[in-house]
PDB file of N, CA and C in Angstrom:
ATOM      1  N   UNK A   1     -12.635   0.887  29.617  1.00  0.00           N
ATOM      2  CA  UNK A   1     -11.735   0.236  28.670  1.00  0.00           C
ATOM      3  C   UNK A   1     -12.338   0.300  27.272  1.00  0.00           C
ATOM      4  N   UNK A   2     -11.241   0.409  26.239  1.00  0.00           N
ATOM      5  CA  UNK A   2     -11.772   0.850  24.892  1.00  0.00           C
ATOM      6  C   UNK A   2     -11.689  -0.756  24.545  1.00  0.00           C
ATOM      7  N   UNK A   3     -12.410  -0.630  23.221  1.00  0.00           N
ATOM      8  CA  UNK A   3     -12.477  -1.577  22.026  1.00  0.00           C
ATOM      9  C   UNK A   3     -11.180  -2.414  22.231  1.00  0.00           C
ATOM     10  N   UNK A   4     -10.129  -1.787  22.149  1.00  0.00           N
ATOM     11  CA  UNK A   4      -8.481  -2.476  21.955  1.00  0.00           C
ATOM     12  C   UNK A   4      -8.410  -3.326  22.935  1.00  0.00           C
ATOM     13  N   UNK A   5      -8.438  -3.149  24.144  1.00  0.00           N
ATOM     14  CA  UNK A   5      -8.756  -3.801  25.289  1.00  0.00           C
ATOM     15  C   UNK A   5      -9.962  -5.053  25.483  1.00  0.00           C
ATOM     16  N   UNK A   6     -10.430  -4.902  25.069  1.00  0.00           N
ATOM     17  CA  UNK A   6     -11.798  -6.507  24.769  1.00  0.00           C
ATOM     18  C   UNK A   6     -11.081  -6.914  23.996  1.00  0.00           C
ATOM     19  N   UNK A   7     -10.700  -6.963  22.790  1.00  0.00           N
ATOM     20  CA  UNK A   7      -9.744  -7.883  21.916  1.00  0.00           C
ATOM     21  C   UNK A   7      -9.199  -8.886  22.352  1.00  0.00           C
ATOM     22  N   UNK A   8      -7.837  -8.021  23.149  1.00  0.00           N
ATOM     23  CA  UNK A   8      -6.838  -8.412  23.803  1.00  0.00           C
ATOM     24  C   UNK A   8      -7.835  -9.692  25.138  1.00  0.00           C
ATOM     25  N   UNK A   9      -8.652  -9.509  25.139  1.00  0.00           N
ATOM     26  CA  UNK A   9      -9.101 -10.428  26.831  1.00  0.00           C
ATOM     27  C   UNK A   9      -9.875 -11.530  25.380  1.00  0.00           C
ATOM     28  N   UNK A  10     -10.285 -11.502  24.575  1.00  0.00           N
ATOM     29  CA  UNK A  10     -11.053 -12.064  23.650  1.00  0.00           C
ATOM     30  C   UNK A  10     -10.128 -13.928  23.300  1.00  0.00           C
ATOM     31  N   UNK A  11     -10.810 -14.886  23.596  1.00  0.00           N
ATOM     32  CA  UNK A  11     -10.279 -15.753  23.678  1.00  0.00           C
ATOM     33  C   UNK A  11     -11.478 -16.463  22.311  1.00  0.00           C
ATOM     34  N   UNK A  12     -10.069 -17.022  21.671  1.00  0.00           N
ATOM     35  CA  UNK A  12     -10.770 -18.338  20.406  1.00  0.00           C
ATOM     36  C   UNK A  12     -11.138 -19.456  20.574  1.00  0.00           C
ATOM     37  N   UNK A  13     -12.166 -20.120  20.401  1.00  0.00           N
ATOM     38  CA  UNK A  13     -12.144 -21.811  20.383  1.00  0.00           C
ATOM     39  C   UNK A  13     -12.168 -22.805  19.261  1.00  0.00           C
ATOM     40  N   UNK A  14     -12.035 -23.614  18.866  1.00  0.00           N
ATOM     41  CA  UNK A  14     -11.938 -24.286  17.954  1.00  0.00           C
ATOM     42  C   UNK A  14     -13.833 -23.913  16.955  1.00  0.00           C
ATOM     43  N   UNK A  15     -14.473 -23.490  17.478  1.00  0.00           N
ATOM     44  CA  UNK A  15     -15.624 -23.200  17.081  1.00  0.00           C
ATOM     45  C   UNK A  15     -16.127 -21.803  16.802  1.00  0.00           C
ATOM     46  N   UNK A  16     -14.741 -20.709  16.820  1.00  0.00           N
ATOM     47  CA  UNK A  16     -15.084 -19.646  16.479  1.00  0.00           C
ATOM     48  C   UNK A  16     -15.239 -19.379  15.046  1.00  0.00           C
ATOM     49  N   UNK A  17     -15.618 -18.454  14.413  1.00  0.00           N
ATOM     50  CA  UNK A  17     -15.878 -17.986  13.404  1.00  0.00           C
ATOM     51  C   UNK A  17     -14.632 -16.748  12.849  1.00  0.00           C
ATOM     52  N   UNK A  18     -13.494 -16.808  12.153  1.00  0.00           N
ATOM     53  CA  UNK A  18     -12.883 -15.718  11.853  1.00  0.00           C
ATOM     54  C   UNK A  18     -12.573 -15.076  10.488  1.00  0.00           C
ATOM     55  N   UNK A  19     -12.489 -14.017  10.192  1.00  0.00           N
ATOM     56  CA  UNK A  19     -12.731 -14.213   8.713  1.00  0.00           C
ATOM     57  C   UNK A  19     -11.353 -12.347   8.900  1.00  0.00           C
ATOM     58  N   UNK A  20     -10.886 -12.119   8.306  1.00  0.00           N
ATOM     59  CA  UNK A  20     -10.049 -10.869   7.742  1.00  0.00           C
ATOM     60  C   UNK A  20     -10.663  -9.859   8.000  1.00  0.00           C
ATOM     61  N   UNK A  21     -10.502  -8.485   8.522  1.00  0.00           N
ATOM     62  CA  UNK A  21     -11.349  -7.216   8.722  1.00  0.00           C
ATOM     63  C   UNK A  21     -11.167  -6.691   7.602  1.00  0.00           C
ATOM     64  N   UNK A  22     -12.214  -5.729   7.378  1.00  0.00           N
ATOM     65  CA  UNK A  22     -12.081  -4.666   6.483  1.00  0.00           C
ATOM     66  C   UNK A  22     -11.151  -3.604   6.436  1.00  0.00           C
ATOM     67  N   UNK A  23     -10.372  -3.300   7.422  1.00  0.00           N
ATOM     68  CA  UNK A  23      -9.528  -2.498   8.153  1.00  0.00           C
ATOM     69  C   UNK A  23      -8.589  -2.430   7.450  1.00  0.00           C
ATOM     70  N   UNK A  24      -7.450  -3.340   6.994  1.00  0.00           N
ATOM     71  CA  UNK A  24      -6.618  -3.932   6.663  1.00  0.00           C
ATOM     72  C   UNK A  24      -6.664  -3.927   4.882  1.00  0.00           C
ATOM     73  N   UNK A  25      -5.194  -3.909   4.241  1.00  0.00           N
ATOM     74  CA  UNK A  25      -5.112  -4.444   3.030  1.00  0.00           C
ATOM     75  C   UNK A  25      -3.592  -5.136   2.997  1.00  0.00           C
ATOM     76  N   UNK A  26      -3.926  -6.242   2.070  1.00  0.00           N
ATOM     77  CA  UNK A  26      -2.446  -7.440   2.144  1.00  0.00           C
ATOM     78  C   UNK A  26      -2.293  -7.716   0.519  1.00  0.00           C
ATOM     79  N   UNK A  27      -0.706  -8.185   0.406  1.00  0.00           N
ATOM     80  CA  UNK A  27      -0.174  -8.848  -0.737  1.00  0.00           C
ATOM     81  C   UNK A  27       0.300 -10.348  -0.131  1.00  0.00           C
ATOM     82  N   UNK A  28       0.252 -10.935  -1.349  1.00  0.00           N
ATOM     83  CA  UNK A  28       1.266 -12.158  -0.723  1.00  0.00           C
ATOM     84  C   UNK A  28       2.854 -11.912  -1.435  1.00  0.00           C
ATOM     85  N   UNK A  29       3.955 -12.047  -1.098  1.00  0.00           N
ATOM     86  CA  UNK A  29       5.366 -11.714  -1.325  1.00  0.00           C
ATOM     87  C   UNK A  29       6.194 -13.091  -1.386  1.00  0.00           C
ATOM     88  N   UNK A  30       6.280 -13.574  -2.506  1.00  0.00           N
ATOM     89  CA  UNK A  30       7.321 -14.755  -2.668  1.00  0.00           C
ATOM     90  C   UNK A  30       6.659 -15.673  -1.735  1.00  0.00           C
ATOM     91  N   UNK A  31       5.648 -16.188  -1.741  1.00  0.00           N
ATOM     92  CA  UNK A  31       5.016 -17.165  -0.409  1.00  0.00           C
ATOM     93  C   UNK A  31       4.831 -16.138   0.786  1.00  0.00           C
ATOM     94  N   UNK A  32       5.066 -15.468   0.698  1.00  0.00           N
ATOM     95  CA  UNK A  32       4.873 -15.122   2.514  1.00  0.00           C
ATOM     96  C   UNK A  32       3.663 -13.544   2.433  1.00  0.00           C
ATOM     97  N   UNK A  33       3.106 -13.052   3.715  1.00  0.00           N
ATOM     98  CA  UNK A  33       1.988 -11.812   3.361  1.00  0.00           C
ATOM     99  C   UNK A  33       2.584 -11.220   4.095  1.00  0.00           C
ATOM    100  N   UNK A  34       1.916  -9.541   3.100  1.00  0.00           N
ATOM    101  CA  UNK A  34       2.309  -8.565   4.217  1.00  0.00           C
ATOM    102  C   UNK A  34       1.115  -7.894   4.298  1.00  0.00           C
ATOM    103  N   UNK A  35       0.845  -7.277   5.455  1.00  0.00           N
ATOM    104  CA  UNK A  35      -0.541  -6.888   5.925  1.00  0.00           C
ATOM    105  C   UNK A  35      -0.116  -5.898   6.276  1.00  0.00           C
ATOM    106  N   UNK A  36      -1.208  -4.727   5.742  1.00  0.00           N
ATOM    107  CA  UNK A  36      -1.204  -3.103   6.458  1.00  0.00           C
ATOM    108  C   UNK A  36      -2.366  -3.301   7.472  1.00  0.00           C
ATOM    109  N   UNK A  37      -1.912  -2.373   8.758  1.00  0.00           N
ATOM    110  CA  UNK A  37      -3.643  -2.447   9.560  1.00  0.00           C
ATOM    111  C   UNK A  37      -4.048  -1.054   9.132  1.00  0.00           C
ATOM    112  N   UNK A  38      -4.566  -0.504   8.195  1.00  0.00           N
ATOM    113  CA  UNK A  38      -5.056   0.956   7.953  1.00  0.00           C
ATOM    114  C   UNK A  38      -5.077   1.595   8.852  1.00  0.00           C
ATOM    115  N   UNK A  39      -6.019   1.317   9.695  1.00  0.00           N
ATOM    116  CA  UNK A  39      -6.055   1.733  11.089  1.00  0.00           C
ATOM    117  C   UNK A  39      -4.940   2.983  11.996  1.00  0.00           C
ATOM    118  N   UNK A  40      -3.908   1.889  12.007  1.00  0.00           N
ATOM    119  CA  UNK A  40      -2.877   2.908  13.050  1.00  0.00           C
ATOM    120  C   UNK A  40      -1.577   2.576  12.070  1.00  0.00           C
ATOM    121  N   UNK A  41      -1.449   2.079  10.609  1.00  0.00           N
ATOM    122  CA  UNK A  41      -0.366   1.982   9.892  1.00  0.00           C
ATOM    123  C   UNK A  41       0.929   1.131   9.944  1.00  0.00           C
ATOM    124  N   UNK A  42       0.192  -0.068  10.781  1.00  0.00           N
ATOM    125  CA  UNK A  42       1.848  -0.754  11.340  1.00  0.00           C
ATOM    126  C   UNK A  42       1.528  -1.603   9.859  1.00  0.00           C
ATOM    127  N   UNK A  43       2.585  -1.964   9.269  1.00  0.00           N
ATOM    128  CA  UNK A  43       2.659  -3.769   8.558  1.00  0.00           C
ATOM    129  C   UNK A  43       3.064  -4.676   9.459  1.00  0.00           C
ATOM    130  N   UNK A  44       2.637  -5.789   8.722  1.00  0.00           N
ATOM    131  CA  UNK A  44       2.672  -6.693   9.510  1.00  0.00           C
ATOM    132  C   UNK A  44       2.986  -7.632   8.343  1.00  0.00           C
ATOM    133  N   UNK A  45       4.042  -9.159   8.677  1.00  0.00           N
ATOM    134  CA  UNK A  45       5.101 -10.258   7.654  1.00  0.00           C
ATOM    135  C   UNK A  45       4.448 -11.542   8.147  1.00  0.00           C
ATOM    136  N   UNK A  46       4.298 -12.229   7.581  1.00  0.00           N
ATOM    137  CA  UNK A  46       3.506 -13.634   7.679  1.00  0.00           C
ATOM    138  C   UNK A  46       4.614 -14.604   7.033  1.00  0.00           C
ATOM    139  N   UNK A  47       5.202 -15.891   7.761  1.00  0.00           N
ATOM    140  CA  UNK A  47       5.777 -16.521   6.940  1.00  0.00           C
ATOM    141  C   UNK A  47       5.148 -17.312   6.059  1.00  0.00           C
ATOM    142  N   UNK A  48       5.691 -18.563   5.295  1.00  0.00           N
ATOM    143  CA  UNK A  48       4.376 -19.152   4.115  1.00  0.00           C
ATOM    144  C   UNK A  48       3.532 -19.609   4.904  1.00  0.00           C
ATOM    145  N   UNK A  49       3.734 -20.360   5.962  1.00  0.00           N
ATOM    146  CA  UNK A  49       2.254 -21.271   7.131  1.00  0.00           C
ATOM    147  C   UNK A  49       1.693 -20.151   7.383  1.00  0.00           C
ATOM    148  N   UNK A  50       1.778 -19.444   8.141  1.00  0.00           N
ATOM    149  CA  UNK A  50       0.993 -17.683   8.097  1.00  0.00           C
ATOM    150  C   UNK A  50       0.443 -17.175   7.117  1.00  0.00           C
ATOM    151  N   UNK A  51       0.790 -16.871   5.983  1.00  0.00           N
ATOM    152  CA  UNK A  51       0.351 -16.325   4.727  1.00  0.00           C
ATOM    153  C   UNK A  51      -0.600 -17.551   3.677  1.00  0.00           C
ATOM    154  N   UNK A  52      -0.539 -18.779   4.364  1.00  0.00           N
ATOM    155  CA  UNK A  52      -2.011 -19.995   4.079  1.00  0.00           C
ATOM    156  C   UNK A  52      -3.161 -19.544   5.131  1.00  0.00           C
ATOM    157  N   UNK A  53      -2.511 -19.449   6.317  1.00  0.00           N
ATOM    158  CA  UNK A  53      -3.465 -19.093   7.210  1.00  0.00           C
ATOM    159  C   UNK A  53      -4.121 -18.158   7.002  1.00  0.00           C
ATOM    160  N   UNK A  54      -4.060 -16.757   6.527  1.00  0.00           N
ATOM    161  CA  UNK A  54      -3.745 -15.465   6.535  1.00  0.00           C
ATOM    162  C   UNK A  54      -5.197 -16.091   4.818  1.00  0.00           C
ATOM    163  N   UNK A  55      -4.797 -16.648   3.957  1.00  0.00           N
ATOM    164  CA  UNK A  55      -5.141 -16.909   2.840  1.00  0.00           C
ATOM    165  C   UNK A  55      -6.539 -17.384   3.153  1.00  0.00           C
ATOM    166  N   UNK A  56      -6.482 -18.538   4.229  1.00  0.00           N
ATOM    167  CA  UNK A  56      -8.061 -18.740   4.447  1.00  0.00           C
ATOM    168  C   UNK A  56      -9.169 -18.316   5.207  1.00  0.00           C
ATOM    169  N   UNK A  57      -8.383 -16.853   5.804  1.00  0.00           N
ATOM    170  CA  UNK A  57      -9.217 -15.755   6.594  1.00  0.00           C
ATOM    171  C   UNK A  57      -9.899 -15.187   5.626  1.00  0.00           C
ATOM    172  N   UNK A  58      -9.488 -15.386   4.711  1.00  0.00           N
ATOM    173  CA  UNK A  58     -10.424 -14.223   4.122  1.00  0.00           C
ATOM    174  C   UNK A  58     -11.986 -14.492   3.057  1.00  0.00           C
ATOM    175  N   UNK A  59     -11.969 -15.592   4.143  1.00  0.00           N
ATOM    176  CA  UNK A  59     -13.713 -16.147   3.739  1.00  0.00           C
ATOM    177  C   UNK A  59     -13.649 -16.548   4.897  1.00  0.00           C
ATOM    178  N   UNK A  60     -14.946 -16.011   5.988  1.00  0.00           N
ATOM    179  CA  UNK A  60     -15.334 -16.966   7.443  1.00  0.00           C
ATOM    180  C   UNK A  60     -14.819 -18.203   7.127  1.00  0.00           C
ATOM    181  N   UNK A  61     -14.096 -18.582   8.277  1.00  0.00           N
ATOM    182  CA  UNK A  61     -13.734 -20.085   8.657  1.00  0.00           C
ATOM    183  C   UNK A  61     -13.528 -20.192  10.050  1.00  0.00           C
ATOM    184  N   UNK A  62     -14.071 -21.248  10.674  1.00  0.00           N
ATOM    185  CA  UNK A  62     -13.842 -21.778  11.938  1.00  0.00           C
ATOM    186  C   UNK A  62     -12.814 -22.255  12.294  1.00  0.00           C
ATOM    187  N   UNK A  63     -12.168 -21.994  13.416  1.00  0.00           N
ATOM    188  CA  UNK A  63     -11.007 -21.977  14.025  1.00  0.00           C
ATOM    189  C   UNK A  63      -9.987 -24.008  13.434  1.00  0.00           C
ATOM    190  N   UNK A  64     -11.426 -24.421  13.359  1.00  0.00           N
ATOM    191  CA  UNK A  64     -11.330 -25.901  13.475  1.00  0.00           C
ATOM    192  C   UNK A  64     -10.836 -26.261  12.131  1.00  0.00           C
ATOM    193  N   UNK A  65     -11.421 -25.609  11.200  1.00  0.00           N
ATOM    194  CA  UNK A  65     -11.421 -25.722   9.538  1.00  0.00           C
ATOM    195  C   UNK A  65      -9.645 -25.429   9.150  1.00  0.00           C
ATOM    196  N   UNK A  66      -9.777 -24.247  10.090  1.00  0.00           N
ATOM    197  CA  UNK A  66      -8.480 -23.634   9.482  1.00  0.00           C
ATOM    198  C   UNK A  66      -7.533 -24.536   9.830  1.00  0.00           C
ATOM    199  N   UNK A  67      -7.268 -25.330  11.079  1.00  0.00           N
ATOM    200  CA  UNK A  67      -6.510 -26.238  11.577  1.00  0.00           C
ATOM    201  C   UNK A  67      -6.097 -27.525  10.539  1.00  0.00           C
ATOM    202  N   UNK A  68      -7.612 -27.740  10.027  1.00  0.00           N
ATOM    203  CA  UNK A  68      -7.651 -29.128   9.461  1.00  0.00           C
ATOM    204  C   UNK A  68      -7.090 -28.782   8.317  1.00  0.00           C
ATOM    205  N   UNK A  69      -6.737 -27.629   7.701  1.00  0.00           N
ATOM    206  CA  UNK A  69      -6.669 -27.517   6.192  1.00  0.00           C
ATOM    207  C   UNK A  69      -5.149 -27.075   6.810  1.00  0.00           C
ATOM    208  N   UNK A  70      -4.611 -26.758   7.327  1.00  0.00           N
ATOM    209  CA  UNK A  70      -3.096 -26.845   7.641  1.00  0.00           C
ATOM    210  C   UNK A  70      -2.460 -28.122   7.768  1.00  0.00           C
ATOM    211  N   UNK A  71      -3.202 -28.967   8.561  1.00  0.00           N
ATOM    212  CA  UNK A  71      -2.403 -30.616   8.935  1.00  0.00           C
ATOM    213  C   UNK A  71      -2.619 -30.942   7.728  1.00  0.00           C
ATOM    214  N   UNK A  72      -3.186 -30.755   7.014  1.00  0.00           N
ATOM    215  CA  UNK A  72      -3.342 -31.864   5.424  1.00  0.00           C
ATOM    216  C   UNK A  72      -2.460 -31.309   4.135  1.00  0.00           C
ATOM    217  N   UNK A  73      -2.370 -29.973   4.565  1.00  0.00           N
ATOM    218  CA  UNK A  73      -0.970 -29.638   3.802  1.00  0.00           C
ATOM    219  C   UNK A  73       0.525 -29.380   4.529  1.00  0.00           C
ATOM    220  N   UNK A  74       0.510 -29.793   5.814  1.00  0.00           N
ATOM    221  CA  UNK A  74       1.865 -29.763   6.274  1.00  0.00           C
ATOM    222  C   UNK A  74       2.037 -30.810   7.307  1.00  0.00           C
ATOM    223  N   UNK A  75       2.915 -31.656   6.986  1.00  0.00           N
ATOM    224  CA  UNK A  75       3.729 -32.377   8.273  1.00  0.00           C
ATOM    225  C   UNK A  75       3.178 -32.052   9.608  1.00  0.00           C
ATOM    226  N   UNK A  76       2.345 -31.747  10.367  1.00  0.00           N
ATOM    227  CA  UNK A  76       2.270 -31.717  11.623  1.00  0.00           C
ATOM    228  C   UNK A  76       1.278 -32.223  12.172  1.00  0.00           C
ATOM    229  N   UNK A  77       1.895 -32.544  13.958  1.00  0.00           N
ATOM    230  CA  UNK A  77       0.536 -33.315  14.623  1.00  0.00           C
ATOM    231  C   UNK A  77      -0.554 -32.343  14.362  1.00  0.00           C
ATOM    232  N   UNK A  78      -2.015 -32.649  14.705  1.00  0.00           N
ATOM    233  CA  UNK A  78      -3.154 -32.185  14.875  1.00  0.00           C
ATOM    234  C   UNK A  78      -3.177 -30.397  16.210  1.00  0.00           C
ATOM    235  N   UNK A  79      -2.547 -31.591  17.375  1.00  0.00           N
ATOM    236  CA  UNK A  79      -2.902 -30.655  18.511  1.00  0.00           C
ATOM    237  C   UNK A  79      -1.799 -29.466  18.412  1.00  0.00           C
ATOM    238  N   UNK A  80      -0.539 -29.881  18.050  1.00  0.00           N
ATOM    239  CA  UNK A  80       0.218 -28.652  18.025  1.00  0.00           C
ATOM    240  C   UNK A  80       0.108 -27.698  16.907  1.00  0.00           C
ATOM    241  N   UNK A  81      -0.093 -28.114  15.533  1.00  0.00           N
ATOM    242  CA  UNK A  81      -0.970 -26.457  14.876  1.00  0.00           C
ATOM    243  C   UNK A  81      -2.226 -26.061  15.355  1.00  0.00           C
ATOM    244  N   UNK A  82      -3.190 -26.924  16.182  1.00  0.00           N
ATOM    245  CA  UNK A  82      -4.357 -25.878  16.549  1.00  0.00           C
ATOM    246  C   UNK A  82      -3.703 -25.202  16.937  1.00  0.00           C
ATOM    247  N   UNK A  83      -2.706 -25.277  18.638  1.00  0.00           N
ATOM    248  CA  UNK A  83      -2.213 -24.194  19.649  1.00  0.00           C
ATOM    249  C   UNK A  83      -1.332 -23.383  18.357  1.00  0.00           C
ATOM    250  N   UNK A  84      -0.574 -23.815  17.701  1.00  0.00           N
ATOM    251  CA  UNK A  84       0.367 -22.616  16.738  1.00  0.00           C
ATOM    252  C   UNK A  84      -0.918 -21.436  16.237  1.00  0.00           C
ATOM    253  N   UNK A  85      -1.975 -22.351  15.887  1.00  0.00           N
ATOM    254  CA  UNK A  85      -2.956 -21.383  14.901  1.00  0.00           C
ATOM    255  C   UNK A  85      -3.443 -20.762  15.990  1.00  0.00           C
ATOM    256  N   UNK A  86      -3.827 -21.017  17.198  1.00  0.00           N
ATOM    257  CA  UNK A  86      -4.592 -20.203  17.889  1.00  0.00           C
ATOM    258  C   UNK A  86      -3.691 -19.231  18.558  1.00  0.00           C
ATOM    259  N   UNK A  87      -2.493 -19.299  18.977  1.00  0.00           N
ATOM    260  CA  UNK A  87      -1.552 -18.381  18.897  1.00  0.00           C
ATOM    261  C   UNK A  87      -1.207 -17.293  18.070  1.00  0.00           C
ATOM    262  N   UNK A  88      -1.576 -17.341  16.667  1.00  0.00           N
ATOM    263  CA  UNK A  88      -1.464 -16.328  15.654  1.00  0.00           C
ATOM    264  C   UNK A  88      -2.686 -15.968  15.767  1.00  0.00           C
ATOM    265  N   UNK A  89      -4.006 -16.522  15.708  1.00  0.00           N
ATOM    266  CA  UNK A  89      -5.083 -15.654  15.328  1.00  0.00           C
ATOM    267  C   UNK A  89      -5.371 -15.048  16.387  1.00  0.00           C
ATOM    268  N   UNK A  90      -5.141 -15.317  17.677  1.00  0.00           N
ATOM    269  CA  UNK A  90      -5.272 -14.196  19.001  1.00  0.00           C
ATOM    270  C   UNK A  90      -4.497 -13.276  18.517  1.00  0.00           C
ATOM    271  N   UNK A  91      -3.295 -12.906  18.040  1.00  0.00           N
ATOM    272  CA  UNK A  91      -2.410 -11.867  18.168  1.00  0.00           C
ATOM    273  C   UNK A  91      -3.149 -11.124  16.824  1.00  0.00           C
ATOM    274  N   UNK A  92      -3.729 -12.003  15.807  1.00  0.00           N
ATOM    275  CA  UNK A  92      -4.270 -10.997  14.733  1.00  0.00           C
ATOM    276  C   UNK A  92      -5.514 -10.537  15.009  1.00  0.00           C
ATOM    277  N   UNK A  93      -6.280 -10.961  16.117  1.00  0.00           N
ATOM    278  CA  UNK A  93      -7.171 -10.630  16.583  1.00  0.00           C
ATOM    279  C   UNK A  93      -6.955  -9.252  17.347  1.00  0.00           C
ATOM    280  N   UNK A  94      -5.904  -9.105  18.823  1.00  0.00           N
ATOM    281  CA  UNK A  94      -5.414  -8.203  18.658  1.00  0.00           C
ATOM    282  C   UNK A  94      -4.791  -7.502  18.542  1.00  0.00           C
ATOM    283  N   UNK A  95      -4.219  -7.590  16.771  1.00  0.00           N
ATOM    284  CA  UNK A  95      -4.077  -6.542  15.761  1.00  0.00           C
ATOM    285  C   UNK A  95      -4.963  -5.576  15.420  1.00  0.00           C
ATOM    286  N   UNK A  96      -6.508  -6.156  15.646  1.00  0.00           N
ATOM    287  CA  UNK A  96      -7.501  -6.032  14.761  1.00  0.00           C
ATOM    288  C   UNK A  96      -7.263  -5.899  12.723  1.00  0.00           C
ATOM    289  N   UNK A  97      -6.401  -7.299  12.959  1.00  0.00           N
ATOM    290  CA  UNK A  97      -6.712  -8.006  11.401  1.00  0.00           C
ATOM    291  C   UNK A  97      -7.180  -9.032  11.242  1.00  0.00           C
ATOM    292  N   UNK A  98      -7.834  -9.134  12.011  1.00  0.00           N
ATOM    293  CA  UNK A  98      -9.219 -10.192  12.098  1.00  0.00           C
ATOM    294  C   UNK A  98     -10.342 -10.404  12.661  1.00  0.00           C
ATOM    295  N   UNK A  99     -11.391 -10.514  12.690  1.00  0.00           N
ATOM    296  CA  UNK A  99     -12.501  -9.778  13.419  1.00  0.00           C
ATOM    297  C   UNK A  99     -13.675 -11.687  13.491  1.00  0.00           C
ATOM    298  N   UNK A 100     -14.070 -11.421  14.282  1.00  0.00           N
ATOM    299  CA  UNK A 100     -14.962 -12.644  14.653  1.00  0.00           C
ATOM    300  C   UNK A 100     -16.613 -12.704  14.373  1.00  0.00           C
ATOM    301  N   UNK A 101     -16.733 -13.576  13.474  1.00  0.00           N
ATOM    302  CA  UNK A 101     -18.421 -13.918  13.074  1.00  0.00           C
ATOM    303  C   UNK A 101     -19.201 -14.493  14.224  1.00  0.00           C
ATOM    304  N   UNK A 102     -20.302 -13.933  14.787  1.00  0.00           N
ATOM    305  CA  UNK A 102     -21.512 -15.252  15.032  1.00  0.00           C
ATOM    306  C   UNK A 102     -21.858 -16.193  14.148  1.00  0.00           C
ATOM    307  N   UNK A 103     -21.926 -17.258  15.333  1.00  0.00           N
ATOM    308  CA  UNK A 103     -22.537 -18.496  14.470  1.00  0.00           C
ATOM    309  C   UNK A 103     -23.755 -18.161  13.818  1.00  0.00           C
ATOM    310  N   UNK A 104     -24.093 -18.439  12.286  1.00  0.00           N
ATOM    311  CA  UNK A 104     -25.218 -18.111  11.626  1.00  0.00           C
ATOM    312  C   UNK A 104     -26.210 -19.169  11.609  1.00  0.00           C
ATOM    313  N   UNK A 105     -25.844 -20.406  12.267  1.00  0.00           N
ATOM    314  CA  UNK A 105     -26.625 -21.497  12.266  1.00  0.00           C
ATOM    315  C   UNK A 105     -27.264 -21.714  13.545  1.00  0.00           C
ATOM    316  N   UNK A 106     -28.275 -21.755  13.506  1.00  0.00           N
ATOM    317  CA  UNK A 106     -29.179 -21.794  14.964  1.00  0.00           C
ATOM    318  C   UNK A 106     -29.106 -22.945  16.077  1.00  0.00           C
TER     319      UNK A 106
END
């Protein structure tokens, strides 16, 4: 099994590390992003909650961070944007438009 395949089995936890690949180049469009994967050329449309999300990938952030900085700018419980967020960043994971840090802290 190739690379594409570990992705896809690659599971997030609130303690992962994710940050934007190099792979990839994005605009943001009237609130919302659009993402090229260089790679194999698909785009890809982010609505505005996506395209915040999408906004704070692109400095390492932990799965947890990204959560907390969504509930404090939008109306929602806690537990149901983690599962929304962890639902998108698996699928941008595999996209491969997002790629996962080790923890740098010992």
């Amino acid at each position: 099994m190739g690379a594409e395949y570990e992705a896809l089995d690659m599971k997030l936890s609130r303690e992962t590390i994710v940050v934007a690949a190099k792979g990839q180049v994005s605009c943001a469009l009237n609130g919302e992003a659009a993402i090229l994967n260089i790679g194999n050329g698909t785009y890809y449309g982010l609505d505005p909650v996506g395209a915040e999300i999408w906004r704070l990938v692109q400095n390492p952030q932990r799965v947890s961070e990204i959560s907390a900085a969504v509930v404090e700018l939008y109306d929602v419980q806690p537990e149901r944007c983690e599962h929304d967020i962890m639902d998108l960043l698996e699928m941008l994971l595999a996209e491969g438009l997002i790629e996962t840090w080790d923890d740098p802290t010992p």
